[in-house]
Protein backbone atom coordinates (compact mmCIF):
# COMPACT_ATOMS: atom_id res chain seq x y z
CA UNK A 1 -11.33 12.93 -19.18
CA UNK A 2 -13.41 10.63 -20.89
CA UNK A 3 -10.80 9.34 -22.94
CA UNK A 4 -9.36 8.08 -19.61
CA UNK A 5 -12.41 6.13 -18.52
CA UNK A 6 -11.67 2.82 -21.25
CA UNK A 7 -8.11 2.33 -18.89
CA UNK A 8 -10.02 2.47 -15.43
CA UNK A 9 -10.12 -1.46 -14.28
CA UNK A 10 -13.37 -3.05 -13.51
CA UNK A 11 -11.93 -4.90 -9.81
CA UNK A 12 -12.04 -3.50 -6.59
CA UNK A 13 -10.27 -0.36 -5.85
CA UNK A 14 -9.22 3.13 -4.80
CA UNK A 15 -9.63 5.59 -7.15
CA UNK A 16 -7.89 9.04 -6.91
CA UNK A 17 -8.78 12.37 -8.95
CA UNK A 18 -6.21 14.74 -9.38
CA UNK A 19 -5.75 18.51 -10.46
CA UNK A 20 -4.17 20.15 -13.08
CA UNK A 21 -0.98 20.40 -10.36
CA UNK A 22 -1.22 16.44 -9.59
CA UNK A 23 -2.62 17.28 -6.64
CA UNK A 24 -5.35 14.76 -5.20
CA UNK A 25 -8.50 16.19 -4.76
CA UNK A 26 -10.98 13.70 -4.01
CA UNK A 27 -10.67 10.08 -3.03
CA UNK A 28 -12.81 7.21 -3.09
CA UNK A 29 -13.50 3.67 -2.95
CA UNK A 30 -15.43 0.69 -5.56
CA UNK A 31 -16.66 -2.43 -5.47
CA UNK A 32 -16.37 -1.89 -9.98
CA UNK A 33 -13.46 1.06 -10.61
CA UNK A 34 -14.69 1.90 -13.90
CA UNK A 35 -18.56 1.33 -13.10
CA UNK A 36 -18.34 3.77 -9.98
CA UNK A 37 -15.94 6.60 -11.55
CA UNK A 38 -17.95 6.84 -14.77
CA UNK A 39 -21.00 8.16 -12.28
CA UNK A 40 -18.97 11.36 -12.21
CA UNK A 41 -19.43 12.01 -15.45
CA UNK A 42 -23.31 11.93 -16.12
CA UNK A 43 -24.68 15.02 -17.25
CA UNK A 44 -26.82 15.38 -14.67
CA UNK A 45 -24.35 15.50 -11.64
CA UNK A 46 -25.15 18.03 -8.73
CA UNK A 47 -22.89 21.06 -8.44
CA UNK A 48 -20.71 19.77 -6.41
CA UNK A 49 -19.70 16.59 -8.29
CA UNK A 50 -19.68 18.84 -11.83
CA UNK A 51 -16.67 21.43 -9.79
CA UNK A 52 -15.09 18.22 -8.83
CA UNK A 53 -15.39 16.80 -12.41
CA UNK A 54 -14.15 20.46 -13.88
CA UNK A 55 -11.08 20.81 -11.98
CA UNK A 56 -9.83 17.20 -12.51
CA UNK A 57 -7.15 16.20 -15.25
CA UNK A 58 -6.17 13.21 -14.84
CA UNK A 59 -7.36 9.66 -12.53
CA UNK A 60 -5.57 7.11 -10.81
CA UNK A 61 -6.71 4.27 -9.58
CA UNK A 62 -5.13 1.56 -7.06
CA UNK A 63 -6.82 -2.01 -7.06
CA UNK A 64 -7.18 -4.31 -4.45
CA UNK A 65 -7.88 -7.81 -3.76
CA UNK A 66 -11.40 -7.17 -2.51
CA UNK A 67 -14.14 -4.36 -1.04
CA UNK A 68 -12.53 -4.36 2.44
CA UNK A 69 -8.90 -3.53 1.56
CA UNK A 70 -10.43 -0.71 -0.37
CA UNK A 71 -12.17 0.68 2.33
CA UNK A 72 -9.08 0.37 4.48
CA UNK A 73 -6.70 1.96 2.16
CA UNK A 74 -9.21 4.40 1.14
CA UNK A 75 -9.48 5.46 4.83
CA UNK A 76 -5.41 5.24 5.01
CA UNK A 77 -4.82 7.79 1.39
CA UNK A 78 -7.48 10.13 2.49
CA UNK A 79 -6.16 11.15 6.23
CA UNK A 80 -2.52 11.04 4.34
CA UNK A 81 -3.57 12.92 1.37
CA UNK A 82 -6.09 15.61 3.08
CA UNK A 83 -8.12 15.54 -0.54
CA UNK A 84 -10.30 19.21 -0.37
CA UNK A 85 -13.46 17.62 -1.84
CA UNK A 86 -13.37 15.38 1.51
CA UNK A 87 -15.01 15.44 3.99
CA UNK A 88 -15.04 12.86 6.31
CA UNK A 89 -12.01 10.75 8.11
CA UNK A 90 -9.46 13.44 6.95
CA UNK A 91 -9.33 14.17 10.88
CA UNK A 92 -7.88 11.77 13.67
CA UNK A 93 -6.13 8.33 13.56
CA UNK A 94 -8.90 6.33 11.25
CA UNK A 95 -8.14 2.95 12.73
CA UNK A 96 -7.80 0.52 15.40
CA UNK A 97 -6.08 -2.23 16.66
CA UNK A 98 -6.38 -5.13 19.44
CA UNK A 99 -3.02 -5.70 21.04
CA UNK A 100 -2.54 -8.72 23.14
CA UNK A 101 0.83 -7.57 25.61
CA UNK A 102 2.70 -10.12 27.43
CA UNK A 103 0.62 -9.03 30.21
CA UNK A 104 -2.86 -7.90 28.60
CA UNK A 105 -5.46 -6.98 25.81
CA UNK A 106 -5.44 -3.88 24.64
CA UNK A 107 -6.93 -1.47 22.44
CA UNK A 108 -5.04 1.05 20.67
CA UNK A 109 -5.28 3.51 17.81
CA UNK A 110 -0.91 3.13 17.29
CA UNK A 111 1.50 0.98 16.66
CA UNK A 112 4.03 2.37 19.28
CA UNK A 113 4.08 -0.68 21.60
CA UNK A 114 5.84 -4.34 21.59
CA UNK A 115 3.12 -6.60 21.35
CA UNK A 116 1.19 -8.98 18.51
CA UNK A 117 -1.02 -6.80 16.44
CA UNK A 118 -4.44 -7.55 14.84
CA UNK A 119 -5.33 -5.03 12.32
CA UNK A 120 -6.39 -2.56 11.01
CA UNK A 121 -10.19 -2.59 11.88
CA UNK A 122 -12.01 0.92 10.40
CA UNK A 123 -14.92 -0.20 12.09
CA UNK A 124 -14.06 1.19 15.42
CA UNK A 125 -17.58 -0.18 17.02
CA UNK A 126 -17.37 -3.59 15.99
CA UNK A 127 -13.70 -4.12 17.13
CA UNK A 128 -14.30 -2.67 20.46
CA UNK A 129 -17.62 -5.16 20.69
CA UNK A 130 -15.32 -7.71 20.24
CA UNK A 131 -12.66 -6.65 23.14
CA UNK A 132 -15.41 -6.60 25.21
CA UNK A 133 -16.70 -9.65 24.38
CA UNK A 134 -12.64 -11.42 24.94
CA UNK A 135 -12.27 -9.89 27.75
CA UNK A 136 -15.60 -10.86 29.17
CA UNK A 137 -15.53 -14.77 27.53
CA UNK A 138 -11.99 -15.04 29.10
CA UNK A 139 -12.01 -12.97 32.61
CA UNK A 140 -9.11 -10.69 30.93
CA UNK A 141 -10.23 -7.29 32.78
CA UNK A 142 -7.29 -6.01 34.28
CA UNK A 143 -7.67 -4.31 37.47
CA UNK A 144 -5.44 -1.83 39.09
CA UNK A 145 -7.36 -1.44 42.03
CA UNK A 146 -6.36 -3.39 45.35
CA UNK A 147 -9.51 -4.96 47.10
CA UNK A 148 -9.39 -7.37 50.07
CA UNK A 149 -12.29 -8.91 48.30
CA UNK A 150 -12.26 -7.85 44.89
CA UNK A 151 -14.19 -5.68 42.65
CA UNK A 152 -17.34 -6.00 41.50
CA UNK A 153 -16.23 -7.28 38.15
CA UNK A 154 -14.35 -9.52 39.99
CA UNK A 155 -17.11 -11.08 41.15
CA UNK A 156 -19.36 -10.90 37.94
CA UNK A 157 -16.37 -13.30 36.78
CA UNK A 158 -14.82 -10.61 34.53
CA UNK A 159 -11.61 -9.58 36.25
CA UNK A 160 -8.78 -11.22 36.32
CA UNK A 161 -8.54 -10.39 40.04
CA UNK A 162 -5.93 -8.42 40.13
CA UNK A 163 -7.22 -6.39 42.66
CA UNK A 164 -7.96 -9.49 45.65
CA UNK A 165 -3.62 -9.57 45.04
CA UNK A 166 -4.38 -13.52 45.18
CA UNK A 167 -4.60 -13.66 41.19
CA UNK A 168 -2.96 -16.94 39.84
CA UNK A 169 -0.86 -15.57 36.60
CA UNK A 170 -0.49 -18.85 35.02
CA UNK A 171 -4.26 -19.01 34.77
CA UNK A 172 -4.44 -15.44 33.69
CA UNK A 173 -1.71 -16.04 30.62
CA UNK A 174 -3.26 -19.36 30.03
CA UNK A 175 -6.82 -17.66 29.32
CA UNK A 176 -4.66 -14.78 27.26
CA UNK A 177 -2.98 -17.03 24.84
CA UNK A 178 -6.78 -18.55 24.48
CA UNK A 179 -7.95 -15.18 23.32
CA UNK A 180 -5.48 -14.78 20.96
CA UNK A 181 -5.50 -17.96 19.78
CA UNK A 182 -9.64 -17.47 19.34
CA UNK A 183 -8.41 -14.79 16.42
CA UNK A 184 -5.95 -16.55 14.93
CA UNK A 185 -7.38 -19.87 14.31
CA UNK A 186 -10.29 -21.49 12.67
CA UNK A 187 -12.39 -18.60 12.52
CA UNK A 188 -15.67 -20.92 11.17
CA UNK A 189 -14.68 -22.63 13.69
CA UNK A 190 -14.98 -20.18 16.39
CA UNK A 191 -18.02 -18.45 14.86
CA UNK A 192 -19.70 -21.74 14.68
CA UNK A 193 -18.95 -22.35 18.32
CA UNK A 194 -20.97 -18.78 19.70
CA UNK A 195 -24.19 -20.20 16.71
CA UNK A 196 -23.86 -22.90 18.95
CA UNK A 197 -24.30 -20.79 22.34
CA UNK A 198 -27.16 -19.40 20.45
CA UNK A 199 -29.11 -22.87 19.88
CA UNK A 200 -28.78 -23.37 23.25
CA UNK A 201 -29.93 -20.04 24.96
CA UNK A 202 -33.19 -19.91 22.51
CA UNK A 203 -33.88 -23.62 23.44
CA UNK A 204 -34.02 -22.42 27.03
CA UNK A 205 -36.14 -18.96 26.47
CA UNK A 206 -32.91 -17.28 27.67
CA UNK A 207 -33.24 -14.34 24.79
CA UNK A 208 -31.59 -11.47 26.32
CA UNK A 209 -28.30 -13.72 26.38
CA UNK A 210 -29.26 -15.02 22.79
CA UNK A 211 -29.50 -10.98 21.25
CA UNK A 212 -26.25 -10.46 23.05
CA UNK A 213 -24.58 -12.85 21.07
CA UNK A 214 -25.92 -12.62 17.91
CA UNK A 215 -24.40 -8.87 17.86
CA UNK A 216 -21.48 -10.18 18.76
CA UNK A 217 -21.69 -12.94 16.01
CA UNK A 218 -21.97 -9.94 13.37
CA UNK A 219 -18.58 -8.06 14.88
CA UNK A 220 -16.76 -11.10 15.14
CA UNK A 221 -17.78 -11.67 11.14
CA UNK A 222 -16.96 -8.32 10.35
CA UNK A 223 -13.69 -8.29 11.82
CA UNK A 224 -12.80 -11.82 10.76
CA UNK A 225 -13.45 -10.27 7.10
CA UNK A 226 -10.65 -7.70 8.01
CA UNK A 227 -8.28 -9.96 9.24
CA UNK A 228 -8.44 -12.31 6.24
CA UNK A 229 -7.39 -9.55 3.72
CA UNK A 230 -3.93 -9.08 5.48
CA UNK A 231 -4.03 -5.55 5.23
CA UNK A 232 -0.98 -3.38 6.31
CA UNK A 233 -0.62 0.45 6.37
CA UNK A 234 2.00 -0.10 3.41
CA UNK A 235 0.92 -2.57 1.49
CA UNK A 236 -0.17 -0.82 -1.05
CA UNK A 237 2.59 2.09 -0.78
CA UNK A 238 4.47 1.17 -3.96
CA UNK A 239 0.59 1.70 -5.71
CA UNK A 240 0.15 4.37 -4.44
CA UNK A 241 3.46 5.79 -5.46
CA UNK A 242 2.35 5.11 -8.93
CA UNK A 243 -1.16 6.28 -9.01
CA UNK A 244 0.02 9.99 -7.59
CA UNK A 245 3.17 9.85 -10.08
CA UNK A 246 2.97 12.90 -12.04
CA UNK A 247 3.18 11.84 -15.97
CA UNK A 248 1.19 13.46 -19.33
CA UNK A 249 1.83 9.70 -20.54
CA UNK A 250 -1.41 7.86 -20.42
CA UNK A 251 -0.53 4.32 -20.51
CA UNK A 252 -2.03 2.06 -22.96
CA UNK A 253 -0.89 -1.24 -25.29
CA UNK A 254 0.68 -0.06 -28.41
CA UNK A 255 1.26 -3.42 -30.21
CA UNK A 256 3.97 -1.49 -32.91
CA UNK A 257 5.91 0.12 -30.15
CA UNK A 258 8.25 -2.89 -29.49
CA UNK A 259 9.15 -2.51 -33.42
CA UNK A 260 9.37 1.41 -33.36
CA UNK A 261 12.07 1.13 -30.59
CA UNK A 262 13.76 -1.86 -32.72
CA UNK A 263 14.27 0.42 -35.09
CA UNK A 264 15.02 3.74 -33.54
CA UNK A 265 17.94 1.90 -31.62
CA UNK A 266 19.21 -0.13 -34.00
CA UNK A 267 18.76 -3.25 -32.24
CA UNK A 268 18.00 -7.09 -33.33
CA UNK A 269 14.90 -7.97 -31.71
CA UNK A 270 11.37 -5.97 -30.81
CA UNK A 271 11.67 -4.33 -27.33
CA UNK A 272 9.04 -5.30 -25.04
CA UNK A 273 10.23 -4.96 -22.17
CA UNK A 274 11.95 -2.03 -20.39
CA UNK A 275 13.70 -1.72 -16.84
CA UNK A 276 14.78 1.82 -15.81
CA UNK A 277 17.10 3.06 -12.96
CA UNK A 278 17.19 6.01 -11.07
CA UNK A 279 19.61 6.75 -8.01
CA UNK A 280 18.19 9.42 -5.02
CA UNK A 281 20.13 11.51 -2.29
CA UNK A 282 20.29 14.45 -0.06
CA UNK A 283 23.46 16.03 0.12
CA UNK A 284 25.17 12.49 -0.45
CA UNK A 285 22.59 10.66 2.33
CA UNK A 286 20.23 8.24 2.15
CA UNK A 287 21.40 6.95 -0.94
CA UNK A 288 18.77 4.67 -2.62
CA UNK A 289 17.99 3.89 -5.46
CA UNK A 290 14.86 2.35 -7.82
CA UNK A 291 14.07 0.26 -11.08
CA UNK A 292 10.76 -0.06 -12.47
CA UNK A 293 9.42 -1.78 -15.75
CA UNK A 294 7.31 -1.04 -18.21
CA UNK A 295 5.98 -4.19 -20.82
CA UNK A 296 4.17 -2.87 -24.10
CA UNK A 297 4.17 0.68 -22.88
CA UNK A 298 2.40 -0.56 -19.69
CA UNK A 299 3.80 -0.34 -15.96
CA UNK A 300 4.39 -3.59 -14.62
CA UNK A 301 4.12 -2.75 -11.11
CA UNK A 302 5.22 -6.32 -9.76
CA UNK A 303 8.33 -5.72 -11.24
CA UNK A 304 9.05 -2.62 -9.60
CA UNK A 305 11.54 -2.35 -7.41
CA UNK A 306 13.33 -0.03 -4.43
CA UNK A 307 16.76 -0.17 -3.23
CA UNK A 308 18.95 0.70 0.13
CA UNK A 309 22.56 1.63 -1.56
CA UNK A 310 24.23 -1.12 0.89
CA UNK A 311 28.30 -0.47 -0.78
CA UNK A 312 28.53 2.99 -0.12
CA UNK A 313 28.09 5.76 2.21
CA UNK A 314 28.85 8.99 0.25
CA UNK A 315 27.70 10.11 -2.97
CA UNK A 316 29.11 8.57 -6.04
CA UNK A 317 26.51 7.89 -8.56
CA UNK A 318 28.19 5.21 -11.19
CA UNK A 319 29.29 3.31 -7.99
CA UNK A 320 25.55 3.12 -7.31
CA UNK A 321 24.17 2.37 -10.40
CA UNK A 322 26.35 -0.52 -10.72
CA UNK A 323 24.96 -1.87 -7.42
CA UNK A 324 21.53 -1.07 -7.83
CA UNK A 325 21.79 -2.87 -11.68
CA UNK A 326 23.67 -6.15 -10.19
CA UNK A 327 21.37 -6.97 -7.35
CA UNK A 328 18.23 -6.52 -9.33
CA UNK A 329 19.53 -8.83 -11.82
CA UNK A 330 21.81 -11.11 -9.33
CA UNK A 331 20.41 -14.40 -10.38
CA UNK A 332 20.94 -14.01 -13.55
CA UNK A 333 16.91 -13.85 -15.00
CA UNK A 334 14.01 -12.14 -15.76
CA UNK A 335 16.14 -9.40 -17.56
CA UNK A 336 14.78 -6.98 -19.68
CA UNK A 337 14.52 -6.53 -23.56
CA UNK A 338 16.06 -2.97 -23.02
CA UNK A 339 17.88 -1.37 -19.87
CA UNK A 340 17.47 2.34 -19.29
CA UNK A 341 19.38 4.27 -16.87
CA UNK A 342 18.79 7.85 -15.82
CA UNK A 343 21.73 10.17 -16.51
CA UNK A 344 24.09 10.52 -19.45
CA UNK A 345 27.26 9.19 -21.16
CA UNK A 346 29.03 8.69 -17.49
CA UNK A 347 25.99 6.96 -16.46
CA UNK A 348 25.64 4.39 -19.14
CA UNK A 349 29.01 3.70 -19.16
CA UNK A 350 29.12 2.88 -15.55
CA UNK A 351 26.82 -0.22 -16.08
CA UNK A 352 26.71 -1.31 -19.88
CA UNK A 353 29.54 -4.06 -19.46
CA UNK A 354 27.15 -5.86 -15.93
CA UNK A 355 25.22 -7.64 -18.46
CA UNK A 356 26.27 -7.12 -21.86
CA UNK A 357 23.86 -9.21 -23.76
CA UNK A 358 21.08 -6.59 -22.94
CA UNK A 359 20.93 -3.55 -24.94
CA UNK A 360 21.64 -0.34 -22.35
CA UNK A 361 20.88 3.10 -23.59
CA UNK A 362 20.83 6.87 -20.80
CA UNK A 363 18.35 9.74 -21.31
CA UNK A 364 19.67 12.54 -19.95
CA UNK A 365 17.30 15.03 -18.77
CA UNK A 366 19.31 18.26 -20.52
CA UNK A 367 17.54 18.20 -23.59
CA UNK A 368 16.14 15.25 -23.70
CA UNK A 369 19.10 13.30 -25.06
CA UNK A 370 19.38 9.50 -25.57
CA UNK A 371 22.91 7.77 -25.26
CA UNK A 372 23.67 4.58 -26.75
CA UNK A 373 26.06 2.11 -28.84
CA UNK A 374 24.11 3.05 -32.13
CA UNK A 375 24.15 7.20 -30.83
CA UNK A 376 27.37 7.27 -28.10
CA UNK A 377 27.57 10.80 -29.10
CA UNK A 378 23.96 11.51 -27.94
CA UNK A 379 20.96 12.34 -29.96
CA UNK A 380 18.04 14.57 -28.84
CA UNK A 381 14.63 12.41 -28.27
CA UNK A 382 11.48 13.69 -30.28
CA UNK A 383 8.95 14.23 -27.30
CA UNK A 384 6.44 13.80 -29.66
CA UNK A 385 6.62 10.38 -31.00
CA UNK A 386 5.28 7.30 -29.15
CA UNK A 387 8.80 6.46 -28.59
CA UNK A 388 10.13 9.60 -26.99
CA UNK A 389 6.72 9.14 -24.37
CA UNK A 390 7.39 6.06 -23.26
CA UNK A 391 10.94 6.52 -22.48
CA UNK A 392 10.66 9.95 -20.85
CA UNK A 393 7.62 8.41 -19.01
CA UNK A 394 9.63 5.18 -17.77
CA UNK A 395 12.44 7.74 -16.45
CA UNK A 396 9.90 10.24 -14.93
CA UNK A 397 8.43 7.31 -13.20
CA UNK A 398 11.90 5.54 -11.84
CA UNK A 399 12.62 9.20 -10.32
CA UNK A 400 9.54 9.68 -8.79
CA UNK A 401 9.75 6.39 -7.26
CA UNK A 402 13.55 6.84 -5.74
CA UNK A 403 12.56 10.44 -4.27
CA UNK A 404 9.43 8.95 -2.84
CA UNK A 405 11.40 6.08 -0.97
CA UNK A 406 14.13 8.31 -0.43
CA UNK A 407 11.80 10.89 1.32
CA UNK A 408 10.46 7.58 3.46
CA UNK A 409 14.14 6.76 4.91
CA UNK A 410 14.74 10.22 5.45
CA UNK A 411 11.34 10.61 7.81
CA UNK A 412 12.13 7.80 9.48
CA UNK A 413 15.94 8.80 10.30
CA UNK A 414 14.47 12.54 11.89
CA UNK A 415 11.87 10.30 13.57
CA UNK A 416 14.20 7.75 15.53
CA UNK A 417 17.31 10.67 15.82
């Protein structure tokens, strides 16, 4: 494992260790990947860490723009994941989310109703601080109570006054779309607007009201901090596909690789850069389909991409292939130095003639065998050299990455049936 620790990033991150199975048994999150996974491996861990550190093989990591993402997609991949070395937020829905309705403000713990979202917060104490302190600043307490005179929050000026059946809606929806409007504009704006309330309690010895909102002040910065990452529940999906893919590849730069696979193919030029295809189905459904790139031996994960088979609705795997291979390349650019497709002679010849200046070449899984113009009557891949790795790893990667998103479409077809 120590080997692995030079290709751990130093940013921001999630960090997943896996077992000998590619199971993931522990998750966690860093403000430095490689500074806070290299802890593990002291020499003076406690027992827990050292069965932790024993039963690991491999590491994958996921990094994010800053701290907070991590901790949201940390809190995300371990309640999906249900790691054994952890212990906490593996039970229960680990977020929340304020949900302004056409008719109120809300707060939920799921995405099941119509409404504009803000989200997600994982801390649960600060988000429901400020709810309170919306629905308090903008008399947004919904009451379903019917009082001749109103309730008492009526009268404290926090209900809407639903319950006196007098309440003036345009009023009401007026002060909603305020609320809303209080989280999506200038937050230093907005912030700078309660420092002001503040100044002006302390100058009149009015403390109580003064503590209140400085609390406030520190939930409305925390959650402003959450909302300015942007952080969905699968943004970082197509990462995570990655980081769990099962591989005994380790990537890393090999600067005479792009010559190697010059040479072992017969081609004119260095390859540098490789796209490979995959197609997934279940008994001829939910056709879809993937292409992901590797550059130097590296995975470039911005280049990856997924695909809904859009021409067909049975199996027929060239038919596929050909679509898949078109529409990633429709515009005519950022081809490859080297196409790979998963499958065999049939495969390859399905696609070769879409874009015939770019070298194509199949690897059949039987064997191992490569297909190409310099070998069209196949040749078995050495597993051994640098060469055979990367391309078995490229096509172990594209499949894992169609069955993943196939899996996806089929859970959400069993879901909505």
């Amino acid at each position: 494992m120590k080997n692995k620790l030079p290709l751990i990033p130093t940013s921001s991150g999630v960090y997943l260790f896996k077992n000998l199975n590619n199971e993931v048994i522990y998750i966690g999150k860093a403000k430095s990947l490689r500074k806070r996974v290299s802890t593990y491996f002291k020499v003076d861990s406690d027992p827990r860490i050292a069965t932790l550190v024993s039963e690991t093989t491999d590491i994958g990591t996921i990094t994010t723009k800053n701290e907070t993402e991590a901790l949201l997609l940390e809190a995300l991949l371990i309640k999906e994941k249900q790691p054994k070395f952890n212990i906490l937020l593996k039970d229960g829905q680990p977020f929340i989310y304020l949900l302004f309705t056409p008719e109120k403000l809300e707060l939920v713990r799921n995405k099941k109703k119509k409404g504009v979202y803000f989200g997600p917060f994982l801390q649960k104490t600060d988000a429901r601080r400020v709810f309170a302190y919306l629905i308090k600043t903008f008399k947004l307490k919904w009451c379903t109570k019917k009082i001749e005179g109103g309730c008492l929050d009526y009268h404290l000026e926090i209900c809407a006054g639903n319950c006196t059946g007098k309440i003036n809606r345009g009023d009401y929806l007026f002060r909603l779309d305020l609320a809303m409007q209080a989280l999506q504009g200038d937050k230093k704006k907005f912030i700078g607007s309660i420092k002001d309330q503040i100044y002006v309690h302390n100058k009149e010895l009015a403390f109580e009201k003064s503590r209140n909102l400085q609390e406030y002040l520190a939930n409305f910065e925390t959650i402003f901090t959450t909302l300015t990452t942007h952080f969905t529940e699968k943004k970082y999906a197509k990462d995570t596909v990655i980081a769990t893919t099962p591989t005994t590849y380790t990537p890393r730069k090999n600067e005479t690789l792009a010559a190697e696979l010059q040479n072992f193919l017969g081609l004119e030029k260095p390859i540098q850069t490789i796209d490979c295809f995959d197609i997934s189905h279940f008994q001829s459904k939910q056709l879809v389909g993937s292409c992901i790139r590797f550059t130097n031996g590296i995975p470039e994960k911005n280049k990856f991409r997924r695909f809904k088979i859009k021409s067909l609705t049975t199996q027929n795997d060239y038919a596929a292939l050909q679509e898949i291979v078109a529409r990633r390349y429709r515009t005519g650019t950022d081809l490859p130095d080297l196409m790979l497709i998963d499958g065999g002679k049939g495969q390859l010849s399905a696609v070769r003639h879409l874009f015939p200046t770019t070298p194509c070449i199949s690897l059949a899984k039987r064997e191992e065998t490569i297909f190409s113009e310099q070998f069209p009557n196949g040749i078995k891949l050495d597993v051994k050299t640098e060469t055979g790795k990367v391309l078995i790893a490229l096509r172990d990667y594209a499949h894992h990455f169609a069955i993943t998103y196939h899996r996806s479409r089929r859970k959400k077809e069993a879901i909505s049936e």
